[in-house]
PDB file of N, CA and C in Angstrom:
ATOM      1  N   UNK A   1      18.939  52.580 -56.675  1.00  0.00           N
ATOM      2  CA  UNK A   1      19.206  51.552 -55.694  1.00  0.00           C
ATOM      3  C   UNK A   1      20.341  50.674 -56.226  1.00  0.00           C
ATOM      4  N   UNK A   2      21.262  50.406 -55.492  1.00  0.00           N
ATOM      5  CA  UNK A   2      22.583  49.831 -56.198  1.00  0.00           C
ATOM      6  C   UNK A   2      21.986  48.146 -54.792  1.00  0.00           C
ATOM      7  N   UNK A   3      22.352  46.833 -56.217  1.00  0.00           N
ATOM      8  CA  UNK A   3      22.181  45.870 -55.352  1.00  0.00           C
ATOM      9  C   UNK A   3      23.593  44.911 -55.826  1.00  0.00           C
ATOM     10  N   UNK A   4      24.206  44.486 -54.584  1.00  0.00           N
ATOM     11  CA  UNK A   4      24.979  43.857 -54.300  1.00  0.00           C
ATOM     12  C   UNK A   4      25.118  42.589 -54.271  1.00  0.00           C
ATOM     13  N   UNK A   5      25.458  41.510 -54.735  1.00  0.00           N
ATOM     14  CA  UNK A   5      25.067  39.707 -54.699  1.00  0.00           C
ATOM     15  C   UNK A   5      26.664  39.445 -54.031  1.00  0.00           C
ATOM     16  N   UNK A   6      26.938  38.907 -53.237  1.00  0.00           N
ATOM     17  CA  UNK A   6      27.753  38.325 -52.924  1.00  0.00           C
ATOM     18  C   UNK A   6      27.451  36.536 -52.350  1.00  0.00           C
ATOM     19  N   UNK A   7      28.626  36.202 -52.858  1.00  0.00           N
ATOM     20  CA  UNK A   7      28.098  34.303 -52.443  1.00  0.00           C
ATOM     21  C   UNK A   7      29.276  33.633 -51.742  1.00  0.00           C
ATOM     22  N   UNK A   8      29.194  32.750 -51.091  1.00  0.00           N
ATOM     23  CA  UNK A   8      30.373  31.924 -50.598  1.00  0.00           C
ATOM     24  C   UNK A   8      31.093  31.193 -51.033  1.00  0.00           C
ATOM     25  N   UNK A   9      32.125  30.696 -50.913  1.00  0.00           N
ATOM     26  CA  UNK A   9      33.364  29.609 -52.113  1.00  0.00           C
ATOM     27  C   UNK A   9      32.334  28.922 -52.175  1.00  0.00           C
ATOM     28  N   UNK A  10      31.008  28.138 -51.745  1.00  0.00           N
ATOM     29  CA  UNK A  10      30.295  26.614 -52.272  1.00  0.00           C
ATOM     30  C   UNK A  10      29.632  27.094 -53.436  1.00  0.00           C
ATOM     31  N   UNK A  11      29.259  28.529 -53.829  1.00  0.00           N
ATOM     32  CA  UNK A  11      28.428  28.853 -54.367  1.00  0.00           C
ATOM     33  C   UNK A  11      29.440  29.003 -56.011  1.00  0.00           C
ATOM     34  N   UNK A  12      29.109  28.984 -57.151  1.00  0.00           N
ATOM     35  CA  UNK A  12      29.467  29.779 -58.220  1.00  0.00           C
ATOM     36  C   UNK A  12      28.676  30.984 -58.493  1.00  0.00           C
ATOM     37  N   UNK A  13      29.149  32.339 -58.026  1.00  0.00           N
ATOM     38  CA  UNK A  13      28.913  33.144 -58.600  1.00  0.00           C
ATOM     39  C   UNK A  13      29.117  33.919 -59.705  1.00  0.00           C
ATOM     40  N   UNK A  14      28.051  33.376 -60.322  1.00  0.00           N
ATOM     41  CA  UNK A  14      28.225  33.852 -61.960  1.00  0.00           C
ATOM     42  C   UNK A  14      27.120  35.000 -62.281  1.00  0.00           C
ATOM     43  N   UNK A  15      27.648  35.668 -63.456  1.00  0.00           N
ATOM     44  CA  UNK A  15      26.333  36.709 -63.803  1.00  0.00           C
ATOM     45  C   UNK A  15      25.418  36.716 -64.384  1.00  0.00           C
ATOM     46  N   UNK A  16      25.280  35.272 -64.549  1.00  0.00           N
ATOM     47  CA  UNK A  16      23.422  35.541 -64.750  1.00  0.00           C
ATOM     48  C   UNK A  16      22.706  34.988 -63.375  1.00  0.00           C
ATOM     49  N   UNK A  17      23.620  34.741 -62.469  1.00  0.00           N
ATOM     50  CA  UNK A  17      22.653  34.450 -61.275  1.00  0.00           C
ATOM     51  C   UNK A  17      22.438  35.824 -60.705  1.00  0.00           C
ATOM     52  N   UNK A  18      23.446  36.639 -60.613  1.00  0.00           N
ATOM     53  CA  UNK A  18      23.545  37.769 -60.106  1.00  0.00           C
ATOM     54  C   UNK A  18      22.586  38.657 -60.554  1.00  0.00           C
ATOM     55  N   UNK A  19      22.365  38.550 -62.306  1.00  0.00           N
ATOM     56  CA  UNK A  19      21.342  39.119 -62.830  1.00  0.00           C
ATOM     57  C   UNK A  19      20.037  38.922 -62.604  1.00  0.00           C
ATOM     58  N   UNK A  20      19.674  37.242 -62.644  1.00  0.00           N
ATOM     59  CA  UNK A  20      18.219  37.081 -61.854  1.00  0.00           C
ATOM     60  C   UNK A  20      18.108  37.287 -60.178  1.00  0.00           C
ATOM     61  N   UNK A  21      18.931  37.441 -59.471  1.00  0.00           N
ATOM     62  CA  UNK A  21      18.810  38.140 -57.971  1.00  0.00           C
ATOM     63  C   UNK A  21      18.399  39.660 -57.874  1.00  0.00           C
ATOM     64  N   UNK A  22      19.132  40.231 -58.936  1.00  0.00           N
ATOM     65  CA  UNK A  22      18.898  41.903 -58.735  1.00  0.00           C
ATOM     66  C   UNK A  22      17.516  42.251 -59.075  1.00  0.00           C
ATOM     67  N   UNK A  23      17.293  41.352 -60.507  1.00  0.00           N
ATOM     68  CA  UNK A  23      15.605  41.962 -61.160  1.00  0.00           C
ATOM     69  C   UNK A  23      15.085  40.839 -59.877  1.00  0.00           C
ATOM     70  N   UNK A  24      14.612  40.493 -59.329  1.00  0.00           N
ATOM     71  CA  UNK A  24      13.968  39.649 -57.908  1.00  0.00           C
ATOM     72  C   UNK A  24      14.045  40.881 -57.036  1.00  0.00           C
ATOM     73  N   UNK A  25      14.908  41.545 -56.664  1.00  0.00           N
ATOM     74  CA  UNK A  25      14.868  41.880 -55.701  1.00  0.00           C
ATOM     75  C   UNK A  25      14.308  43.251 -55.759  1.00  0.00           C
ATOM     76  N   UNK A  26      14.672  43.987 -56.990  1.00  0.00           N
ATOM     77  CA  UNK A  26      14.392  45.192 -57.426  1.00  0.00           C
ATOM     78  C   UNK A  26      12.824  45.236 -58.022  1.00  0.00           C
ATOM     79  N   UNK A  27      12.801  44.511 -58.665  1.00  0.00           N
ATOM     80  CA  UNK A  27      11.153  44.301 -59.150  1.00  0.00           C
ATOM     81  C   UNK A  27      10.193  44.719 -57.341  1.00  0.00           C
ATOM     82  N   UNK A  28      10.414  43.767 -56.413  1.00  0.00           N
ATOM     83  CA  UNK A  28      10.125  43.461 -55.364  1.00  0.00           C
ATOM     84  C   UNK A  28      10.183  44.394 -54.670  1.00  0.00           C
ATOM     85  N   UNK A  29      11.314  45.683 -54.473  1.00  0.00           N
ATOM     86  CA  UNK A  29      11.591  46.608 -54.032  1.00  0.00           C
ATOM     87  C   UNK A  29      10.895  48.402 -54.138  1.00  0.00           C
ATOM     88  N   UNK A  30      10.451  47.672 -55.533  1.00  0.00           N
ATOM     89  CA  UNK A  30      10.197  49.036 -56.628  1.00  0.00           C
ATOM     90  C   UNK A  30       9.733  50.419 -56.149  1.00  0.00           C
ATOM     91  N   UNK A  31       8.826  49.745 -55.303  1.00  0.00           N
ATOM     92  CA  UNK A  31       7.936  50.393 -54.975  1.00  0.00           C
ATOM     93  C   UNK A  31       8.562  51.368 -53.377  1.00  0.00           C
ATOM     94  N   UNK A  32       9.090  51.528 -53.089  1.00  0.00           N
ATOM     95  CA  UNK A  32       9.656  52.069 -52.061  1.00  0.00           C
ATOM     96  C   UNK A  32      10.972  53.310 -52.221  1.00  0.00           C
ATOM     97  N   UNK A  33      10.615  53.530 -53.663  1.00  0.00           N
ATOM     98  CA  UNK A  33      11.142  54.501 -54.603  1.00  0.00           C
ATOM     99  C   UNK A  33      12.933  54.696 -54.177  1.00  0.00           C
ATOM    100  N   UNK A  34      13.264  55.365 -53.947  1.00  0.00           N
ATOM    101  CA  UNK A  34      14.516  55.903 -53.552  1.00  0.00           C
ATOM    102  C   UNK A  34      14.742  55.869 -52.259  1.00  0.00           C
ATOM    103  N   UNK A  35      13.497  55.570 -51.614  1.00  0.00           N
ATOM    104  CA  UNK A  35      14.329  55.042 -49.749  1.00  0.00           C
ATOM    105  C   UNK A  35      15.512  54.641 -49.542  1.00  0.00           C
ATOM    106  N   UNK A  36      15.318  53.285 -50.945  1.00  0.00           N
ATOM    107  CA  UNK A  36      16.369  52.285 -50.216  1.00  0.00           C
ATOM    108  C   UNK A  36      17.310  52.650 -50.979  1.00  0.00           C
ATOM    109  N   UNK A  37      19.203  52.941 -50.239  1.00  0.00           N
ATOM    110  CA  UNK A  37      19.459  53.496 -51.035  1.00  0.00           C
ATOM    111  C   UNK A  37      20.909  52.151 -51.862  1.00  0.00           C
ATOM    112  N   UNK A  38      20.636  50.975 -51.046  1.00  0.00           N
ATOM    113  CA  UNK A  38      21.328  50.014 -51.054  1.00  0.00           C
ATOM    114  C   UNK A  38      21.234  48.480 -50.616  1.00  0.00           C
ATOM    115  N   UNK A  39      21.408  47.613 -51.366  1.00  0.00           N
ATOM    116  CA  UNK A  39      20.598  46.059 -51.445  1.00  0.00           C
ATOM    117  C   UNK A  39      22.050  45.100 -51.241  1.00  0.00           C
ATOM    118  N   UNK A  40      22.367  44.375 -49.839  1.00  0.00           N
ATOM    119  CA  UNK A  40      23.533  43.794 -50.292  1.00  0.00           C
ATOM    120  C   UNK A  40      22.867  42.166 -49.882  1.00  0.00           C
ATOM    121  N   UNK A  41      23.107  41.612 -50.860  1.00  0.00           N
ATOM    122  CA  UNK A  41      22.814  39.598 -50.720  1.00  0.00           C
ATOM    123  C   UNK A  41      23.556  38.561 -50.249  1.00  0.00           C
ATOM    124  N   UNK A  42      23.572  38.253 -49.725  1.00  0.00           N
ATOM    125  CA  UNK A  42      25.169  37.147 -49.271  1.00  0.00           C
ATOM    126  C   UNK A  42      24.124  35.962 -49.611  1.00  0.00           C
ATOM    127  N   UNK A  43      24.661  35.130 -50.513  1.00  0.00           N
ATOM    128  CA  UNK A  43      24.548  33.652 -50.882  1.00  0.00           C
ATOM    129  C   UNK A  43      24.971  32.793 -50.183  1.00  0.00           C
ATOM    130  N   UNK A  44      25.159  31.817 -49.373  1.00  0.00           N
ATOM    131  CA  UNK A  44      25.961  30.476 -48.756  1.00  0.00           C
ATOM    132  C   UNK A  44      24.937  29.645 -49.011  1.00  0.00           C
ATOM    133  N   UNK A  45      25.848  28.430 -48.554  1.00  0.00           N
ATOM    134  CA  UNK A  45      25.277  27.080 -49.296  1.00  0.00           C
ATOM    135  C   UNK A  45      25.908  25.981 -47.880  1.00  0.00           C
ATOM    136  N   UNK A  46      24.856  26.585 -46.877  1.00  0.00           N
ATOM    137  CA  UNK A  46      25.500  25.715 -44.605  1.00  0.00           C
ATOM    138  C   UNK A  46      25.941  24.669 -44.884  1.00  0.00           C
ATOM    139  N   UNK A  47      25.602  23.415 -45.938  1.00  0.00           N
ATOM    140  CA  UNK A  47      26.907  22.395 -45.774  1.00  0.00           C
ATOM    141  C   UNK A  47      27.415  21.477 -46.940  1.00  0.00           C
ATOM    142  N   UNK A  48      27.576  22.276 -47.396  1.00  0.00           N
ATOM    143  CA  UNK A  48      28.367  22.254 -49.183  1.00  0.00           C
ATOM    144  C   UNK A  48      29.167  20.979 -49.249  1.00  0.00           C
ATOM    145  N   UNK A  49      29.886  20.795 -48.072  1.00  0.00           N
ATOM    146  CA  UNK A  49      30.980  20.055 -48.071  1.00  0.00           C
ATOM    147  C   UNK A  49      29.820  18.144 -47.521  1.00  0.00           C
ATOM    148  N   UNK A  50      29.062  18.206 -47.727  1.00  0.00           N
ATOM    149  CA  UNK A  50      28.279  17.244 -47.698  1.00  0.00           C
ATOM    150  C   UNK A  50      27.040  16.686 -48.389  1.00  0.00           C
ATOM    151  N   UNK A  51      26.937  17.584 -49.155  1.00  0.00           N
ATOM    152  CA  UNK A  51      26.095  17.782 -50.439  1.00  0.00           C
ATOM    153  C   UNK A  51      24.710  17.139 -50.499  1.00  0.00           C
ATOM    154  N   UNK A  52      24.262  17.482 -49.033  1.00  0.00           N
ATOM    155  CA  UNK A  52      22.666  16.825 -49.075  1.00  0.00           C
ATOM    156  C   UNK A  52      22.629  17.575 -48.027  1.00  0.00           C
ATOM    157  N   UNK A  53      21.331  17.471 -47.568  1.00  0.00           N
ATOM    158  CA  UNK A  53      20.359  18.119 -46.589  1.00  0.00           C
ATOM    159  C   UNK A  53      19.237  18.907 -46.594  1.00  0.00           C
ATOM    160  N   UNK A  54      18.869  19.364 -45.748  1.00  0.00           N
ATOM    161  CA  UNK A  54      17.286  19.997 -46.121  1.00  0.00           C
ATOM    162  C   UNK A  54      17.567  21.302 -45.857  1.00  0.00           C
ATOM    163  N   UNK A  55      16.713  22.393 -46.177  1.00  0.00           N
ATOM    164  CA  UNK A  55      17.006  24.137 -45.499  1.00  0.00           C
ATOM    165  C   UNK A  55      18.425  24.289 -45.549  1.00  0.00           C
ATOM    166  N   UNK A  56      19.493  24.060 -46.763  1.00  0.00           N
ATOM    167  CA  UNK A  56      20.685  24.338 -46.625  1.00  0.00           C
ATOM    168  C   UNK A  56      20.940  25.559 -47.064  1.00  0.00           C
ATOM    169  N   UNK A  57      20.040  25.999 -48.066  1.00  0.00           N
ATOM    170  CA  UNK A  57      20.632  27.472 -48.862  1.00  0.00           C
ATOM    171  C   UNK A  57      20.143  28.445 -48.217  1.00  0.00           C
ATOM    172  N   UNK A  58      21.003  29.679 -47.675  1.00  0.00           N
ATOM    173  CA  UNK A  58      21.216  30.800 -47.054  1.00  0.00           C
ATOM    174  C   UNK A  58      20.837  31.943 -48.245  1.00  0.00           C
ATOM    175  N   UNK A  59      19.775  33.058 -47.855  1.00  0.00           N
ATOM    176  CA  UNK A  59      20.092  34.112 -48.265  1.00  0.00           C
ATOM    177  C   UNK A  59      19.870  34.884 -46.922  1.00  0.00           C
ATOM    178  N   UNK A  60      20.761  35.998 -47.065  1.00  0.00           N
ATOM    179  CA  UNK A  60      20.724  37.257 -46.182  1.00  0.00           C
ATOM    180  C   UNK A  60      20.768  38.212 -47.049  1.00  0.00           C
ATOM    181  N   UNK A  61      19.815  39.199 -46.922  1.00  0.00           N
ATOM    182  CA  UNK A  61      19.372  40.729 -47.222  1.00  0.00           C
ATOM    183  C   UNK A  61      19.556  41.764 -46.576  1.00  0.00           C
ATOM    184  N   UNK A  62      20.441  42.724 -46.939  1.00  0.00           N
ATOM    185  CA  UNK A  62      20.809  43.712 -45.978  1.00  0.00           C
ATOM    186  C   UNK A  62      20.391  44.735 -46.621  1.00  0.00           C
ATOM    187  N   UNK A  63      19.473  45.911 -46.310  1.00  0.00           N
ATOM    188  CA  UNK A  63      19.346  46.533 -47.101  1.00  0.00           C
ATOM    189  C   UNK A  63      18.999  48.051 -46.124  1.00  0.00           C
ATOM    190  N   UNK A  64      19.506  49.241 -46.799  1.00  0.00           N
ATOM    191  CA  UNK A  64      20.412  50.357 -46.015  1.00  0.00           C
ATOM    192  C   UNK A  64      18.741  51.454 -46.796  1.00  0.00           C
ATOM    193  N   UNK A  65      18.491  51.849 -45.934  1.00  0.00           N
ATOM    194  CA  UNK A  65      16.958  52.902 -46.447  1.00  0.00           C
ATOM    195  C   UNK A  65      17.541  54.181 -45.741  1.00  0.00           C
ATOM    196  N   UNK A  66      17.823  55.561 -46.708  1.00  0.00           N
ATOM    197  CA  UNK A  66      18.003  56.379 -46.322  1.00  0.00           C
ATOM    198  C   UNK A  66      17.991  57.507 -44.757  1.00  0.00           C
ATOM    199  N   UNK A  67      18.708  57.588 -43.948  1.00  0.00           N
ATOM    200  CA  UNK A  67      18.752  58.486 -43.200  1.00  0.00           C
ATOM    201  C   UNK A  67      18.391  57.206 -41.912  1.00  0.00           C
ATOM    202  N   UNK A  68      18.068  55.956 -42.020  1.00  0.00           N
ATOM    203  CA  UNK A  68      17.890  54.637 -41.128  1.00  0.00           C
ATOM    204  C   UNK A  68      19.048  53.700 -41.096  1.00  0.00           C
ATOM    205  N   UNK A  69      18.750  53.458 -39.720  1.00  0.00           N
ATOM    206  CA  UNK A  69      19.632  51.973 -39.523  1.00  0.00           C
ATOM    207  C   UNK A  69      19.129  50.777 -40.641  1.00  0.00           C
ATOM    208  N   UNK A  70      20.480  49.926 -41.109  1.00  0.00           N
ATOM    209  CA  UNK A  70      20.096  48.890 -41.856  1.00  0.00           C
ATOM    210  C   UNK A  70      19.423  47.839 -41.272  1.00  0.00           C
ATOM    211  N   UNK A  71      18.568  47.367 -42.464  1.00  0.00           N
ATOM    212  CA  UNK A  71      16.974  46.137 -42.442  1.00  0.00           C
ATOM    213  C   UNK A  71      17.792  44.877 -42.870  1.00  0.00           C
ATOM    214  N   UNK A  72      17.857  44.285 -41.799  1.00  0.00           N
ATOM    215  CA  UNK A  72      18.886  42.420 -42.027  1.00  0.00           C
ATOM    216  C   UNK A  72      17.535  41.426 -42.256  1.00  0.00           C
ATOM    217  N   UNK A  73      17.783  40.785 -42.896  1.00  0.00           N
ATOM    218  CA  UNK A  73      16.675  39.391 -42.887  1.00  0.00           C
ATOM    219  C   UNK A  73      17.698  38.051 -43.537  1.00  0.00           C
ATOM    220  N   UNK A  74      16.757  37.171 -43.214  1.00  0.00           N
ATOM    221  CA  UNK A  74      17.750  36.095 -44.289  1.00  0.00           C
ATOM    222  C   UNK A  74      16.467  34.930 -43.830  1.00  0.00           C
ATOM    223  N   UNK A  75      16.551  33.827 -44.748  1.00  0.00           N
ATOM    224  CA  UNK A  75      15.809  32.791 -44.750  1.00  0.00           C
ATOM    225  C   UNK A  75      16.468  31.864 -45.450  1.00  0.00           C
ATOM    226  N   UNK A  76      16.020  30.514 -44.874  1.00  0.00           N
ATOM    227  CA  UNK A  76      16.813  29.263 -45.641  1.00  0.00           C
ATOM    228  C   UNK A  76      16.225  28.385 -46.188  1.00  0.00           C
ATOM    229  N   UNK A  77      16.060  27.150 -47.166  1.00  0.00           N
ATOM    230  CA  UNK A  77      15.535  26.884 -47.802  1.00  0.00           C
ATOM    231  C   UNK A  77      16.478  25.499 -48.562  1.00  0.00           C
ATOM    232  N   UNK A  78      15.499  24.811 -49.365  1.00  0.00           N
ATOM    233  CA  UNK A  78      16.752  24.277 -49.721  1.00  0.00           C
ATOM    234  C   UNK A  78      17.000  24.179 -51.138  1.00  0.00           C
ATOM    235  N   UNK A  79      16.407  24.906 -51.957  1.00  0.00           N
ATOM    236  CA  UNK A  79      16.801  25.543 -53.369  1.00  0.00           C
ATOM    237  C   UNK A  79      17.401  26.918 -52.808  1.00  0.00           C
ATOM    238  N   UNK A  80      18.188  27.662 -53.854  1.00  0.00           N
ATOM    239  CA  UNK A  80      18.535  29.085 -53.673  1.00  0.00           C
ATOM    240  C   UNK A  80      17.549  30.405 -54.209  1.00  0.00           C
ATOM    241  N   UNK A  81      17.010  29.555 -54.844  1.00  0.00           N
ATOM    242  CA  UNK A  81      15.430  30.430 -55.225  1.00  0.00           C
ATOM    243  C   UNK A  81      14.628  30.909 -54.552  1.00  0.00           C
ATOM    244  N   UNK A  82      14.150  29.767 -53.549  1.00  0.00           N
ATOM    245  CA  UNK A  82      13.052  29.833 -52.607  1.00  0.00           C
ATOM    246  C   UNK A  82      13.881  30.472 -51.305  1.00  0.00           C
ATOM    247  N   UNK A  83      15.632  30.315 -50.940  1.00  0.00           N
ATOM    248  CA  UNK A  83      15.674  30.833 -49.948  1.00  0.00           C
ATOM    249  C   UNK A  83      15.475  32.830 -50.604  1.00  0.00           C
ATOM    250  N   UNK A  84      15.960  33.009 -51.604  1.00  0.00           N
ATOM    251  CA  UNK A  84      16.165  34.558 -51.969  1.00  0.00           C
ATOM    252  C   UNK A  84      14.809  34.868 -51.675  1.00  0.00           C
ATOM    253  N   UNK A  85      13.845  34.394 -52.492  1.00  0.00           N
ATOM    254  CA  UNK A  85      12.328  34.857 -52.500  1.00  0.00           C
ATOM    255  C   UNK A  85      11.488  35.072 -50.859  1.00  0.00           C
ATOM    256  N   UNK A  86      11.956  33.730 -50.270  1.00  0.00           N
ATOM    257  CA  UNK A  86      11.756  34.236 -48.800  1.00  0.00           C
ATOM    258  C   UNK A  86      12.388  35.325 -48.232  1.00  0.00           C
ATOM    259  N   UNK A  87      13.795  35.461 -48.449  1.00  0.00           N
ATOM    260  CA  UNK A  87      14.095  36.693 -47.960  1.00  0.00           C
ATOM    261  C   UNK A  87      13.522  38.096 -48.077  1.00  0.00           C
ATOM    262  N   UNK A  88      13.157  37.806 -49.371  1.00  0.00           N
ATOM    263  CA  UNK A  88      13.027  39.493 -50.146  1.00  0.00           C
ATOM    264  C   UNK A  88      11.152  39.455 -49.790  1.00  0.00           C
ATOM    265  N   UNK A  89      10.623  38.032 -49.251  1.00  0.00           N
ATOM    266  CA  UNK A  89       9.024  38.653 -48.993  1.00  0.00           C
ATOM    267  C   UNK A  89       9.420  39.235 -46.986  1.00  0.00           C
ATOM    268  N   UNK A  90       9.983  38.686 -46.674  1.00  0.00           N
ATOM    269  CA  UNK A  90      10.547  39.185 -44.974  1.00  0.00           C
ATOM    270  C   UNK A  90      11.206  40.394 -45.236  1.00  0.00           C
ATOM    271  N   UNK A  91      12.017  40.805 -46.035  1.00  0.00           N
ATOM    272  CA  UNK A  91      12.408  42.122 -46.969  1.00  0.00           C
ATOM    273  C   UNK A  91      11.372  43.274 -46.423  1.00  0.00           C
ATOM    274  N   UNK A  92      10.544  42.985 -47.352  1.00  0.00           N
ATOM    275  CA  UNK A  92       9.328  44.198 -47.750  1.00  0.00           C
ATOM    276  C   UNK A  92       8.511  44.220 -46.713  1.00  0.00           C
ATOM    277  N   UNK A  93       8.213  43.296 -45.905  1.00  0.00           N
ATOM    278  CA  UNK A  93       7.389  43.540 -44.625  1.00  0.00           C
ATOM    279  C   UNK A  93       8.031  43.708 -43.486  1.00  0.00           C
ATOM    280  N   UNK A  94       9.462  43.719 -43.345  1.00  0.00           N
ATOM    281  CA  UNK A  94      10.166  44.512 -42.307  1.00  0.00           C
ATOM    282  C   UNK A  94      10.344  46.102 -43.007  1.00  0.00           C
ATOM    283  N   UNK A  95      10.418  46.175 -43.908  1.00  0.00           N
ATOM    284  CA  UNK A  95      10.897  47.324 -44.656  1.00  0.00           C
ATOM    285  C   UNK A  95       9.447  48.020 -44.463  1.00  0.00           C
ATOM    286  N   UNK A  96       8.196  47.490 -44.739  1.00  0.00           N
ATOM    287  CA  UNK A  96       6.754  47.990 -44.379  1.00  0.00           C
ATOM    288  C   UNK A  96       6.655  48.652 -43.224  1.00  0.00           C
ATOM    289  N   UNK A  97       6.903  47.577 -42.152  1.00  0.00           N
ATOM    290  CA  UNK A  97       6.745  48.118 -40.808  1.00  0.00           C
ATOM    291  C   UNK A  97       7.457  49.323 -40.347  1.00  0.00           C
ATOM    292  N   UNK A  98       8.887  49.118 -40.720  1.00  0.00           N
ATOM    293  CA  UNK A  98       9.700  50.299 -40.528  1.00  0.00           C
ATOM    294  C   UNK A  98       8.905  51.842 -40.828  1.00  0.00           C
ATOM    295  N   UNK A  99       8.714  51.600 -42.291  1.00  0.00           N
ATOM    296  CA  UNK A  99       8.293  52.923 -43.121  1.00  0.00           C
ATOM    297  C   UNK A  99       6.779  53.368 -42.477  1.00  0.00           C
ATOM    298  N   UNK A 100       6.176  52.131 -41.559  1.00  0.00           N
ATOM    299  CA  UNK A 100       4.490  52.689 -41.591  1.00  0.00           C
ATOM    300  C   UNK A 100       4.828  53.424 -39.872  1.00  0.00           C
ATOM    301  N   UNK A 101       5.855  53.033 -39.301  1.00  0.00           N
ATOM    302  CA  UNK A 101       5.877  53.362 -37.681  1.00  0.00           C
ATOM    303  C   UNK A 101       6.311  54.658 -38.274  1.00  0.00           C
ATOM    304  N   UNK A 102       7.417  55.142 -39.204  1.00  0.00           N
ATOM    305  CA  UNK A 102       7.725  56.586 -39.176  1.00  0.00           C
ATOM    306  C   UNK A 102       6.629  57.085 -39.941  1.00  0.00           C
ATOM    307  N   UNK A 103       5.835  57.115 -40.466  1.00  0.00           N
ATOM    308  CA  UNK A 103       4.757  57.296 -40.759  1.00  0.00           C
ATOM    309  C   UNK A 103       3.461  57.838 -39.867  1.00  0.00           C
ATOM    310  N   UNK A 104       3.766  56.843 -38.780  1.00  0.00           N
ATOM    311  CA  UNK A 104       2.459  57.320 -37.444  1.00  0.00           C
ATOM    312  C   UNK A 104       3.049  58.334 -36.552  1.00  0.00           C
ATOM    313  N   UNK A 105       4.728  58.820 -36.996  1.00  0.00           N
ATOM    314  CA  UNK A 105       5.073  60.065 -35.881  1.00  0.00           C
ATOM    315  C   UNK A 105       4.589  61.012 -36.319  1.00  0.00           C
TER     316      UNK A 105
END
């Protein structure tokens, strides 16, 4: 599974954030073996240029499961922690549902 972090100019993307996003997401993922065959993250930070507010940090999860249309989610938050972690639990239970409907054909 190759995972992707991308962030917006508000954000510094550096590599140890990048590093604690991938083991988050992959830990989280694990289990869905080689389905997925691709994890991409977009970071933003909705109003940077004002440096307060509530539910500002953006994650979006795009994630591409073999031989399927891609699984979008995103959740906001207002640490970047709690928005990733929300994403990646909306992640696995869209990614659930998907895998249990092809499952009942």
């Amino acid at each position: 599974m190759i995972i992707q972090v991308n962030t917006d100019n508000s954000i510094e993307g550096n590599r140890e954030l990048a590093r604690e996003i991938e083991t988050a997401v992959r830990n989280s993922l694990e289990r869905f073996g080689g389905q997925i065959t691709r994890v991409e993250v977009h970071l933003s930070d909705d109003n940077s240029d004002k440096k307060s507010g509530t539910k500002d940090k953006s994650c979006l999860l795009e994630a591409r499961l073999a031989g399927l249309q891609p699984i979008a989610v995103s959740h906001q938050a207002e640490a970047m922690e709690q928005a990733v972690d929300g994403a990646v639990d909306k992640l696995v239970r869209s990614i659930d549902a998907t895998l249990g409907k092809l499952d009942n054909r």
